[in-house]
N, C-alpha and C. Protein backbone atom coordinates (compact mmCIF):
# COMPACT_ATOMS: atom_id res chain seq x y z
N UNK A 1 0.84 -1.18 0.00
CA UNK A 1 0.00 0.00 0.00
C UNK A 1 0.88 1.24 0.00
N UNK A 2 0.70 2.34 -0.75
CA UNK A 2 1.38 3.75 -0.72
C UNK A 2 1.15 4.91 0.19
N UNK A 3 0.52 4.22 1.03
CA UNK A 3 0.08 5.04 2.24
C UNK A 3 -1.10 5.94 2.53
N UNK A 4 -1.38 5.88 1.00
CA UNK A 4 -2.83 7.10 0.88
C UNK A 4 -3.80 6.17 0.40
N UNK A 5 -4.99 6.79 1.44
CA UNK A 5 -6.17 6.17 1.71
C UNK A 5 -7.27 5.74 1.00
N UNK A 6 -7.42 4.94 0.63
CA UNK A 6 -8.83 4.77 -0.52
C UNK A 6 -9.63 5.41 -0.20
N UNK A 7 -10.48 6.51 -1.82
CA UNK A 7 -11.32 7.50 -1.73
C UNK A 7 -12.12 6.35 -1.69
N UNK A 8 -13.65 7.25 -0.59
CA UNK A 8 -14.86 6.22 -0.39
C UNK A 8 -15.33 7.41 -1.63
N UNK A 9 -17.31 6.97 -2.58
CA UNK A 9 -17.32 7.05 -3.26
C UNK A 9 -18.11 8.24 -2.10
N UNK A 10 -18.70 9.32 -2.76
CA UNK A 10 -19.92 10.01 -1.57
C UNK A 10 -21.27 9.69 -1.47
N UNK A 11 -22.02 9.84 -1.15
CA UNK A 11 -23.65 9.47 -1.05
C UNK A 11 -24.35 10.89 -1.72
N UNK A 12 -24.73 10.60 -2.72
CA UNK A 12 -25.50 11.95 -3.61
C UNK A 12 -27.30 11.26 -3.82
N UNK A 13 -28.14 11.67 -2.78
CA UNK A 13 -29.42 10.86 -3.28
C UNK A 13 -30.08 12.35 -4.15
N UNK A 14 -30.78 11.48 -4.82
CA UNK A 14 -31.85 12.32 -5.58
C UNK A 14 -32.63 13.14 -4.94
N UNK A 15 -33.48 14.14 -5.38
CA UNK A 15 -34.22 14.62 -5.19
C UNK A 15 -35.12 14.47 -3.92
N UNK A 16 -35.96 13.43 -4.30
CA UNK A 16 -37.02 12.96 -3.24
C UNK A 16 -36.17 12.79 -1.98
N UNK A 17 -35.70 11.60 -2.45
CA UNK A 17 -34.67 11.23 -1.08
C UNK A 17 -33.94 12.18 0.05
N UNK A 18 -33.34 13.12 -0.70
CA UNK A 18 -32.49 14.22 -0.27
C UNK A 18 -33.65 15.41 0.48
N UNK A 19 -35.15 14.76 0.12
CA UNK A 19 -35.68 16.10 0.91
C UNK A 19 -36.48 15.89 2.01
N UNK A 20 -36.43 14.06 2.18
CA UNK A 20 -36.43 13.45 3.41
C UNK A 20 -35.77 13.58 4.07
N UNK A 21 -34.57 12.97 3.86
CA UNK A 21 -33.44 13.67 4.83
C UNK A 21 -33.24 14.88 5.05
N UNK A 22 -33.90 15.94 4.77
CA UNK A 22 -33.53 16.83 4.87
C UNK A 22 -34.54 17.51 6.21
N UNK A 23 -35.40 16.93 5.90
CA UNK A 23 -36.88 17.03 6.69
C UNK A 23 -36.52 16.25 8.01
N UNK A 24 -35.77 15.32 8.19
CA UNK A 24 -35.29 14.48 8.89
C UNK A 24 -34.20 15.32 9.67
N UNK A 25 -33.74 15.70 8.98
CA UNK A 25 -32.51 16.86 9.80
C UNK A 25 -33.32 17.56 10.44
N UNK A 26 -34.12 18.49 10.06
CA UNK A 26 -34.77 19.48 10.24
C UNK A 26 -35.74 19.01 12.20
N UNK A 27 -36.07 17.86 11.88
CA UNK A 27 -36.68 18.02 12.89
C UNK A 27 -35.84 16.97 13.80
N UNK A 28 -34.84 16.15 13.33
CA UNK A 28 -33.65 16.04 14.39
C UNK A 28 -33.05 16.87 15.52
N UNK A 29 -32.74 18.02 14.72
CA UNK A 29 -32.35 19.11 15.55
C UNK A 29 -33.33 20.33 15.99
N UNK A 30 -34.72 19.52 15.94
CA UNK A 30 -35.58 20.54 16.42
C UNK A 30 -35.95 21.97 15.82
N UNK A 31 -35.87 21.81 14.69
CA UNK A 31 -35.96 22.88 13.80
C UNK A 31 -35.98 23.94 14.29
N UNK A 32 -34.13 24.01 14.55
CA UNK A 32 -33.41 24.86 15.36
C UNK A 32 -31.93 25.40 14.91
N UNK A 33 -31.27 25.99 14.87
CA UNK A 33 -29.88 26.19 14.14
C UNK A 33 -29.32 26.03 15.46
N UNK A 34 -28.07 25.36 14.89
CA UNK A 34 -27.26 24.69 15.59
C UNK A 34 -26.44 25.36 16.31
N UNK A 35 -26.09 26.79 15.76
CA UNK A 35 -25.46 27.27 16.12
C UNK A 35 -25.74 28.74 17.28
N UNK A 36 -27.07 28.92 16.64
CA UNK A 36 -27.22 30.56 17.54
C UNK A 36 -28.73 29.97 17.92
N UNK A 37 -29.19 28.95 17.53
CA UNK A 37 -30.54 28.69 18.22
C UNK A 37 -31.97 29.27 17.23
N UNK A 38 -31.70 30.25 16.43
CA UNK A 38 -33.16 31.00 15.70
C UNK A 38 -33.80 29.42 14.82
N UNK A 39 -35.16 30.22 14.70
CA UNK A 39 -36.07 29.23 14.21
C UNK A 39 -35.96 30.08 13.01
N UNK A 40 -35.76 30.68 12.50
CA UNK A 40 -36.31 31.59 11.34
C UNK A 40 -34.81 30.80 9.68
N UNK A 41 -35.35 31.16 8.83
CA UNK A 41 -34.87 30.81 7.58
C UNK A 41 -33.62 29.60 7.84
N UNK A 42 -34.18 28.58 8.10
CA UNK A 42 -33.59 27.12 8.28
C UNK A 42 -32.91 26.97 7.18
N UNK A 43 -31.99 26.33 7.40
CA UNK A 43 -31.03 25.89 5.80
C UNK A 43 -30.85 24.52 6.84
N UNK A 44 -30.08 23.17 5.81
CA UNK A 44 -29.43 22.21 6.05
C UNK A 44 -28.15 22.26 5.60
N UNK A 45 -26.96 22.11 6.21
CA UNK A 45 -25.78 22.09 5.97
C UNK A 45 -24.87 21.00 5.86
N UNK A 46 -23.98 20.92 4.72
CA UNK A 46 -23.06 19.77 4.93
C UNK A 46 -21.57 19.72 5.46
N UNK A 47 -21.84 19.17 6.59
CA UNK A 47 -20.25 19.30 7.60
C UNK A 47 -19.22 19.08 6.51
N UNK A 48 -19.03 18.30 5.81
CA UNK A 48 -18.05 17.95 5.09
C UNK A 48 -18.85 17.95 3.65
N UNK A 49 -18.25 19.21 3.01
CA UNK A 49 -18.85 19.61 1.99
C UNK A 49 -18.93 18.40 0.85
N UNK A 50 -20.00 18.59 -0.11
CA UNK A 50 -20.12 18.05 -1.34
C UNK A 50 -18.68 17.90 -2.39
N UNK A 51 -17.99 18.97 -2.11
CA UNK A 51 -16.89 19.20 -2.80
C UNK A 51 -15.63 18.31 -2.34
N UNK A 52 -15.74 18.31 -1.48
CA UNK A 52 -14.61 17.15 -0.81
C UNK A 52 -15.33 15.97 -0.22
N UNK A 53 -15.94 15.41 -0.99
CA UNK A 53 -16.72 14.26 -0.84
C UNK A 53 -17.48 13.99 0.19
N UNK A 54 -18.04 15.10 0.68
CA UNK A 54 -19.68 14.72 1.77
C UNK A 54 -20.47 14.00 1.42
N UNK A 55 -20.92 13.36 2.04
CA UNK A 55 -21.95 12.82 1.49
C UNK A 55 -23.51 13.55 1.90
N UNK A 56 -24.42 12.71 1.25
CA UNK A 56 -26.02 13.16 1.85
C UNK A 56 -26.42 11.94 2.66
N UNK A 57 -25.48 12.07 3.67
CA UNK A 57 -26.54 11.17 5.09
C UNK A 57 -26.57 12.10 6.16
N UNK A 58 -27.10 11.40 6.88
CA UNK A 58 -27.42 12.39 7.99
C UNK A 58 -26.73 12.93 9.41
N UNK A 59 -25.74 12.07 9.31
CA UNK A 59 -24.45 12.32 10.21
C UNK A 59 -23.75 13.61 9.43
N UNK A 60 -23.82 13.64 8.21
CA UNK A 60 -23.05 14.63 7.86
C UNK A 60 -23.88 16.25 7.83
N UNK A 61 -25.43 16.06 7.97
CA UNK A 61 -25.81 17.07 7.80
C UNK A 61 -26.37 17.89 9.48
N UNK A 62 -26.15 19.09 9.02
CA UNK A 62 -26.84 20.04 10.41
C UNK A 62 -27.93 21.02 9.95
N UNK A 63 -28.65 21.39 10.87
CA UNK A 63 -29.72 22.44 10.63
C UNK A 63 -28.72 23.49 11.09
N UNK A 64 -28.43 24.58 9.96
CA UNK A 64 -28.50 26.16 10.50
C UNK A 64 -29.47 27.38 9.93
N UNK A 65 -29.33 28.27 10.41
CA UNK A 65 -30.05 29.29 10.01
C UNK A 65 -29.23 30.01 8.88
N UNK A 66 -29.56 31.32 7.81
CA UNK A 66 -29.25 31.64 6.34
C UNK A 66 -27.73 32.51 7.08
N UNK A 67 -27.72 33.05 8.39
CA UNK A 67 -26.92 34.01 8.70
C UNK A 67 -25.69 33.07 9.08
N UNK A 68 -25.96 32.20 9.70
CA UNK A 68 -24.85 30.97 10.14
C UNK A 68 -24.23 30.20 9.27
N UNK A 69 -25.13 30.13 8.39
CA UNK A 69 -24.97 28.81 7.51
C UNK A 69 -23.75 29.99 6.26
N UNK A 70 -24.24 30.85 5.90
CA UNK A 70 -23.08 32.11 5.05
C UNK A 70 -22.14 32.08 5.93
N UNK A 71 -21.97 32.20 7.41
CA UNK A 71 -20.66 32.72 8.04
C UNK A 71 -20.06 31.39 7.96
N UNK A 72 -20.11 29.82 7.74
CA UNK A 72 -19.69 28.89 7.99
C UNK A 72 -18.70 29.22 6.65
N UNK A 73 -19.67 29.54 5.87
CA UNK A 73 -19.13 29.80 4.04
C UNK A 73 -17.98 30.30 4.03
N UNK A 74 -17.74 31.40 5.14
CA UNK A 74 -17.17 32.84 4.59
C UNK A 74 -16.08 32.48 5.64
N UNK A 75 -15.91 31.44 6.49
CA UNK A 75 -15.22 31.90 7.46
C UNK A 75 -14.09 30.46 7.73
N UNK A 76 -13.23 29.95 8.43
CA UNK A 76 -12.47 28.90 8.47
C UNK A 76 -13.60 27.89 9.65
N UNK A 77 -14.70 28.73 10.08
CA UNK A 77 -15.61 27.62 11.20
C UNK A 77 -15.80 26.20 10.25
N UNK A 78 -15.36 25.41 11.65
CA UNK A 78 -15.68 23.70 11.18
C UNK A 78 -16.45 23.61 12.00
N UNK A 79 -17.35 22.73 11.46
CA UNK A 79 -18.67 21.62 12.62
C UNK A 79 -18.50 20.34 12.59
N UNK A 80 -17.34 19.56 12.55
CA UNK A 80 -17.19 18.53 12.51
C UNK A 80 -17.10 17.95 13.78
């Protein structure tokens, strides 16, 4: 072995699927942001982005709100 790790593939569900889980997040965490607590303009977030192979399960996802969920964007904050 060369020491570097076999890429796993990510979990990308469709549509439907993805808005169960998403609904599933949503009221996991009490349709609440994770971070500052507001109920208002809910987003679902992926701890480990799509781009570096997140997947869409539900360990990877969090409920935040539109203001949290941009500063996660904009800023070096991890939620892992």
């Amino acid at each position: 072995m060369n020491g570097v790790g076999s890429k796993q593939p990510r979990l990308r569900l469709d549509a439907d699927s993805y808005a169960q889980v998403y609904k599933q997040v949503l009221e996991r965490d009490s349709w609440r942001c994770q971070l500052c607590g507001s109920m208002k303009s809910l987003q679902v977030h992926h701890k480990r982005l799509r781009s570096h192979s997140g997947g869409d399960f539900e360990d990877n996802l969090i409920t935040l709100c539109d203001h949290c969920h941009r500063l996660t964007h904009s800023t070096a904050l991890s939620l892992r």
